[in-house]
Protein backbone atom coordinates (compact mmCIF):
# COMPACT_ATOMS: atom_id res chain seq x y z
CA UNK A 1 116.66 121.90 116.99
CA UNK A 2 113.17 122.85 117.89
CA UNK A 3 110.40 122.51 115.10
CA UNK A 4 107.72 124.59 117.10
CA UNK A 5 108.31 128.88 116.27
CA UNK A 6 104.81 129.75 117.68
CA UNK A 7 104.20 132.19 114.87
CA UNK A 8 100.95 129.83 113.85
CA UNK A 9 99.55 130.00 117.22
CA UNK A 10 96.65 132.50 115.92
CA UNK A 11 95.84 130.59 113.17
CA UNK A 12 97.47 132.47 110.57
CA UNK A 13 100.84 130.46 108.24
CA UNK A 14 103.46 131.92 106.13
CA UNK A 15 103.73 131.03 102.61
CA UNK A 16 106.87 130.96 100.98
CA UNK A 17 106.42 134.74 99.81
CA UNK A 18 106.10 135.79 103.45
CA UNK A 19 102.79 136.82 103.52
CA UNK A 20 100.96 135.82 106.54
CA UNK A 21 97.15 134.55 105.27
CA UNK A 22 94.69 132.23 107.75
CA UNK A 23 94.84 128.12 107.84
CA UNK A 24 91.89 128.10 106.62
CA UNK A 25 92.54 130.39 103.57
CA UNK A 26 91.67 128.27 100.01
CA UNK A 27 95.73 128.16 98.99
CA UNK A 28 96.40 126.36 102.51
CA UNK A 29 93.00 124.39 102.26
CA UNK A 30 94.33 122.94 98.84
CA UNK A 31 98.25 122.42 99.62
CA UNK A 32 97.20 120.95 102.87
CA UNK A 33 94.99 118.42 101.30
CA UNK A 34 98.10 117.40 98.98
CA UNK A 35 100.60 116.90 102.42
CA UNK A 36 97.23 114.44 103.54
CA UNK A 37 97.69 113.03 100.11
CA UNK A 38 101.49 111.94 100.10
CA UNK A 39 101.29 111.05 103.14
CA UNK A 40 98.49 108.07 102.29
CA UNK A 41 100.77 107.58 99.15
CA UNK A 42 103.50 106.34 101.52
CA UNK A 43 100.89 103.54 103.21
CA UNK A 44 100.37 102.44 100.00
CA UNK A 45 103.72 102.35 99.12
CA UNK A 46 104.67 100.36 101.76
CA UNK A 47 101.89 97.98 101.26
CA UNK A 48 101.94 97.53 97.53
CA UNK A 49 103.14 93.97 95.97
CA UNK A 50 104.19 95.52 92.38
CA UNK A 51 107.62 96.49 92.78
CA UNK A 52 106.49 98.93 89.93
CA UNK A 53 103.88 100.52 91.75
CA UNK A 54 106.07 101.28 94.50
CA UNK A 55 108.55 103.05 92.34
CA UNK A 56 106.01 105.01 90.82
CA UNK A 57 104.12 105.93 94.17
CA UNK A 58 107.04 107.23 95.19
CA UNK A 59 107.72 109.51 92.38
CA UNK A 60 104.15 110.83 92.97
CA UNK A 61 104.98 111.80 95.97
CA UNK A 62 108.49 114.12 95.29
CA UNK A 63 106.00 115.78 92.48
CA UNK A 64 103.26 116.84 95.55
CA UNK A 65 106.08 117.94 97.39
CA UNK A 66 106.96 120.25 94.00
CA UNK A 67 102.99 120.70 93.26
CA UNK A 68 102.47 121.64 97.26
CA UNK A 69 105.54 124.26 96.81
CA UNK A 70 104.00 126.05 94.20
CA UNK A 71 100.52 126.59 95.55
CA UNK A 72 102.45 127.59 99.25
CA UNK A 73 104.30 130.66 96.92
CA UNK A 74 101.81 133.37 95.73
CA UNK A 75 104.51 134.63 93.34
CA UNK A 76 103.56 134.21 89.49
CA UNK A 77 107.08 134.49 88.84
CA UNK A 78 108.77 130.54 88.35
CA UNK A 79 111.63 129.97 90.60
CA UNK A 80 114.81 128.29 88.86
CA UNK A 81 115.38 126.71 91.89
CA UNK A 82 111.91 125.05 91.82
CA UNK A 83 110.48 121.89 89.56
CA UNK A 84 107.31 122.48 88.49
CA UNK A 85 104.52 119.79 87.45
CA UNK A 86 104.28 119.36 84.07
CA UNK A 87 102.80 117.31 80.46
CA UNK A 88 105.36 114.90 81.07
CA UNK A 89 104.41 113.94 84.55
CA UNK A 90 100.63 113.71 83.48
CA UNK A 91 101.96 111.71 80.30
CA UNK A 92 103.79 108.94 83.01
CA UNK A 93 100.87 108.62 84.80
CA UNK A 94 98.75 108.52 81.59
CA UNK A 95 100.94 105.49 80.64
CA UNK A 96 100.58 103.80 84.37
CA UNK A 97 97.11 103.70 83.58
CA UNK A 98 97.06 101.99 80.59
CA UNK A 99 99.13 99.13 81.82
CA UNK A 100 97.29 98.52 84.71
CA UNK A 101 94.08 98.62 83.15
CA UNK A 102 95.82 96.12 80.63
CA UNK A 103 96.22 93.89 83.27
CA UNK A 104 93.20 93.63 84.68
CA UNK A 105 89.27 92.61 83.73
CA UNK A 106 86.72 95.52 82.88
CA UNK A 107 83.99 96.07 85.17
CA UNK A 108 80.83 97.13 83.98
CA UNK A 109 79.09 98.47 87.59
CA UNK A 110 80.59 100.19 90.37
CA UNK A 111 83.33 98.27 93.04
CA UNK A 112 83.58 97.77 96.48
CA UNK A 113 86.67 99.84 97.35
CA UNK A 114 89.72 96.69 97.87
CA UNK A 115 89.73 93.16 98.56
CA UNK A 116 93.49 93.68 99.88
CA UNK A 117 95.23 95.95 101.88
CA UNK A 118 97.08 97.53 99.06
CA UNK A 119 94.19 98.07 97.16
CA UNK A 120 92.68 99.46 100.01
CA UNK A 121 94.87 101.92 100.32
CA UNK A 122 94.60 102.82 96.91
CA UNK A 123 90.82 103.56 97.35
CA UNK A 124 91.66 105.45 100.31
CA UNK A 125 94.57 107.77 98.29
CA UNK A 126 92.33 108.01 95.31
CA UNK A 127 89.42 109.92 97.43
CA UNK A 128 92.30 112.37 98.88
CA UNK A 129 93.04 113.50 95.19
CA UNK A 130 89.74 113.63 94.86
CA UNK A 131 89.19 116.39 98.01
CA UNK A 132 92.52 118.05 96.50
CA UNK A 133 90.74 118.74 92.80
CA UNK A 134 87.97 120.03 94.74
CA UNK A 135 90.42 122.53 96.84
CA UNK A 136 92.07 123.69 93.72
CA UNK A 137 89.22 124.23 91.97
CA UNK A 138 87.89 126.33 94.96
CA UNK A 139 91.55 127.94 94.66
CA UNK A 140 91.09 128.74 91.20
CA UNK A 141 88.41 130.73 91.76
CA UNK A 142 90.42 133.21 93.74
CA UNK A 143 93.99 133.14 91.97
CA UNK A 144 95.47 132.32 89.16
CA UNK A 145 96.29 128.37 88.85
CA UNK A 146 98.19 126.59 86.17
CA UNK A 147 95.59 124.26 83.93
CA UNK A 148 98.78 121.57 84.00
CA UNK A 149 97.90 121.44 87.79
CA UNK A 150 94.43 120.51 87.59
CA UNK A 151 95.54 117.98 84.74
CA UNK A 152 97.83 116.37 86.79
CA UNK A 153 95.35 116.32 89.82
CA UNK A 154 92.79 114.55 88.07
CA UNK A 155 94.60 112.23 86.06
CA UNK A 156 96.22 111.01 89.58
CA UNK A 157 92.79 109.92 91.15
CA UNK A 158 92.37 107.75 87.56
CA UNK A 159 96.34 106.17 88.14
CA UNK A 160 95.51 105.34 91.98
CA UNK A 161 92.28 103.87 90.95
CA UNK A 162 94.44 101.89 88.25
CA UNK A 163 96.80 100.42 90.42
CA UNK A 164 94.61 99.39 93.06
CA UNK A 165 92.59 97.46 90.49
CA UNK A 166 95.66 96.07 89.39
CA UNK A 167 96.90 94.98 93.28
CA UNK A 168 93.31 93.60 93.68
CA UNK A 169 93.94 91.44 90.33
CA UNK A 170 97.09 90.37 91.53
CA UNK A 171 96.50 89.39 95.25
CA UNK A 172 92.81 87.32 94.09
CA UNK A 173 95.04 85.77 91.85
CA UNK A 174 97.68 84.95 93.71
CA UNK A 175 95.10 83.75 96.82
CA UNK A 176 94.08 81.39 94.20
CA UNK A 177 97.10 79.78 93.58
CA UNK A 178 97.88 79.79 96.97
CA UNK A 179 94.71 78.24 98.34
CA UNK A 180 94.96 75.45 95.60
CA UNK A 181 98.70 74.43 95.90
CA UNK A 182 97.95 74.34 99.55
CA UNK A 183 95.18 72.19 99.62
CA UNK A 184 96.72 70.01 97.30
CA UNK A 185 100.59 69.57 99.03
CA UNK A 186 98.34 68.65 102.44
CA UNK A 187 96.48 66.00 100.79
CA UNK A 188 98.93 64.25 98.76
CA UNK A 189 101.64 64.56 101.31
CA UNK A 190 100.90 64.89 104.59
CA UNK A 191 103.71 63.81 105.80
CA UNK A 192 105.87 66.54 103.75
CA UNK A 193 105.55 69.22 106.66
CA UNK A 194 107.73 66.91 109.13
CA UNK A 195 110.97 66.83 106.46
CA UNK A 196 114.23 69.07 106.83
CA UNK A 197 114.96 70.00 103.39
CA UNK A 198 112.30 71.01 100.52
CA UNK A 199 111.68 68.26 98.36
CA UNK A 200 110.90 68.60 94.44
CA UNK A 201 107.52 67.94 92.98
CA UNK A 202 107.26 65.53 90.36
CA UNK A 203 105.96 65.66 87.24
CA UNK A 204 102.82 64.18 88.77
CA UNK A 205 102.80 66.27 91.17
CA UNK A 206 103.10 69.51 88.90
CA UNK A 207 100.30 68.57 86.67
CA UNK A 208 98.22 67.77 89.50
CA UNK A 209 98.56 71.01 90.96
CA UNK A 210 97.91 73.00 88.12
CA UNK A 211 94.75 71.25 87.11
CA UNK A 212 93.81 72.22 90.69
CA UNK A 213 94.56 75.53 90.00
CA UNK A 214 92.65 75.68 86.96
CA UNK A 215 89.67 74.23 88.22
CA UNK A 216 89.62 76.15 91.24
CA UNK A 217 90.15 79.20 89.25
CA UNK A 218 86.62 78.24 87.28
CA UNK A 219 84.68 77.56 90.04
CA UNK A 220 85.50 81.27 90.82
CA UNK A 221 85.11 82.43 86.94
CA UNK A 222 88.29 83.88 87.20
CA UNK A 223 90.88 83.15 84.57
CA UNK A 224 93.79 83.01 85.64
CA UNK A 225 98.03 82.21 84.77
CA UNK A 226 99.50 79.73 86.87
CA UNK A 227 103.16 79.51 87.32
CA UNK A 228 105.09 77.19 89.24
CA UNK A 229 109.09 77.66 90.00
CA UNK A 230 111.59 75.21 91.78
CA UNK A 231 113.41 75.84 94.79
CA UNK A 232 115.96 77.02 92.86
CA UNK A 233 113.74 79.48 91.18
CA UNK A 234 113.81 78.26 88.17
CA UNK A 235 110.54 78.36 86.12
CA UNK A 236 108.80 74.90 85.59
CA UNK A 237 105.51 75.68 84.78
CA UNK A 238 103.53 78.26 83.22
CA UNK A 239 100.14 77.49 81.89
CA UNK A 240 97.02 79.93 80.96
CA UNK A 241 93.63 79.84 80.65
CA UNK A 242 92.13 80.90 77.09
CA UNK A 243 90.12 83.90 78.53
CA UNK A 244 93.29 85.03 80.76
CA UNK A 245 94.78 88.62 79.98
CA UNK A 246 97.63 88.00 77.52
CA UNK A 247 100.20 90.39 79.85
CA UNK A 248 99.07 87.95 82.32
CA UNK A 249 101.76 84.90 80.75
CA UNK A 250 104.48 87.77 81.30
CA UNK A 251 103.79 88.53 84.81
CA UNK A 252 102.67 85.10 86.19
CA UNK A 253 106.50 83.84 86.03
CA UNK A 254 107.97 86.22 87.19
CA UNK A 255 105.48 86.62 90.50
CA UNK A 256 105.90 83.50 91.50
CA UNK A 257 109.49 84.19 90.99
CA UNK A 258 109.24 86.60 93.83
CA UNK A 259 107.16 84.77 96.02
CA UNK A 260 109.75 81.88 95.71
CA UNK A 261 112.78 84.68 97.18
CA UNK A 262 110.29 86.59 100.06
């Protein structure tokens, strides 16, 4: 089936009403800003380590698809067939910011945007909302838009820039870990990489890794959780630092829990 029908070969589109208006008109500006916008939302999707944070990105993205198909429609009348943006969309992303920013240390200057790739994407997302509130502003200026809208459009620059302090946490965090235990399984046996089958750590061997961890995790002024799991997955572990967010204890376990499996 072909996708080209040449009727946008003049620069003029269709919305949904079947008025013909210019690409460049404010209501194509804006929706078209919010197809630039999913489509970052899937890169960071893909790229995100928070299983959460993927489900959630992806629910962002069916509501653009609903918030693109009502600024494509120049109708004031609501379509049953259509969902529409509304409180309780703002209110889920409302909550998605509070438990990132739970999660995570508060900054009192401005950031460089992402010390990972997910995080970097996040930055990346968050500046596309931010060009889409500016479109439907201009848009509102012309026609008639719903004040949910520009709710939702804000508070979704806030959630991106949530959860991509929250992947940032997560991945220094878990570079930490990962440089220490490392270091530490080279040094004390070298010989380990030449065996067939994983061999447990001792008790010795658990302590001593999690001191490195800890001190490490100092040097950096970074307090952290460390949590340590068998081969079998099962936890063996778990120790925090006084200063180390208290959500922090929950989610340590059940990271390296998931780093055991990938």
């Amino acid at each position: 089936m072909a996708i080209y029908t040449r009727t946008g070969d003049a620069g003029t589109t269709s919305l949904f009403t079947g008025q013909r208006v210019s690409k460049t008109h404010p209501r194509v500006e804006a929706y078209g800003t919010l197809d630039e916008l999913n489509a970052a939302l899937s890169l960071c999707a893909c790229a995100a380590a928070d299983e959460n944070h993927r489900t959630l990105l992806e629910a962002i993205q069916q509501q653009l698809f609903w918030f693109s198909a009502e600024l494509a429609s120049d109708s004031e009348q609501p379509s049953p067939k259509q969902r529409y943006i509304s409180s309780e969309e703002i209110s889920a992303l409302e909550a998605a910011i509070d438990r990132a920013m739970a999660r995570v240390e508060p900054l009192h200057s401005f950031i460089l945007p992402g010390r990972c790739e997910a995080a970097s994407r996040l930055h990346f997302a968050r500046t596309l909302a931010r060009r889409a509130e500016r479109r439907l502003v201009e848009l509102a200026t012309e026609v008639n838009v719903r004040q949910v809208l520009m709710r939702y459009i804000n508070r979704l620059s806030d959630c991106l820039y949530a959860l991509a302090r929250a992947e940032d946490s997560d991945a220094h965090q878990a570079n930490i870990i990962r440089e220490v235990s490392k270091r530490y399984l080279a040094a004390s046996q070298p010989t380990r990489s030449k065996e067939t089958t994983p061999v447990a750590l001792s008790f010795h061997d658990l302590h001593q890794l999690t001191r490195a961890a800890v001190e490490r995790a100092q040097q950096l002024q970074v307090p952290v959780v460390v949590s340590i799991v068998d081969a079998h997955g099962t936890e063996t572990v778990t120790w925090r630092m006084p200063d180390a967010l208290l959500v922090s204890s929950e989610l340590a376990p059940k990271k390296a829990l998931d780093r055991q499996w990938q």
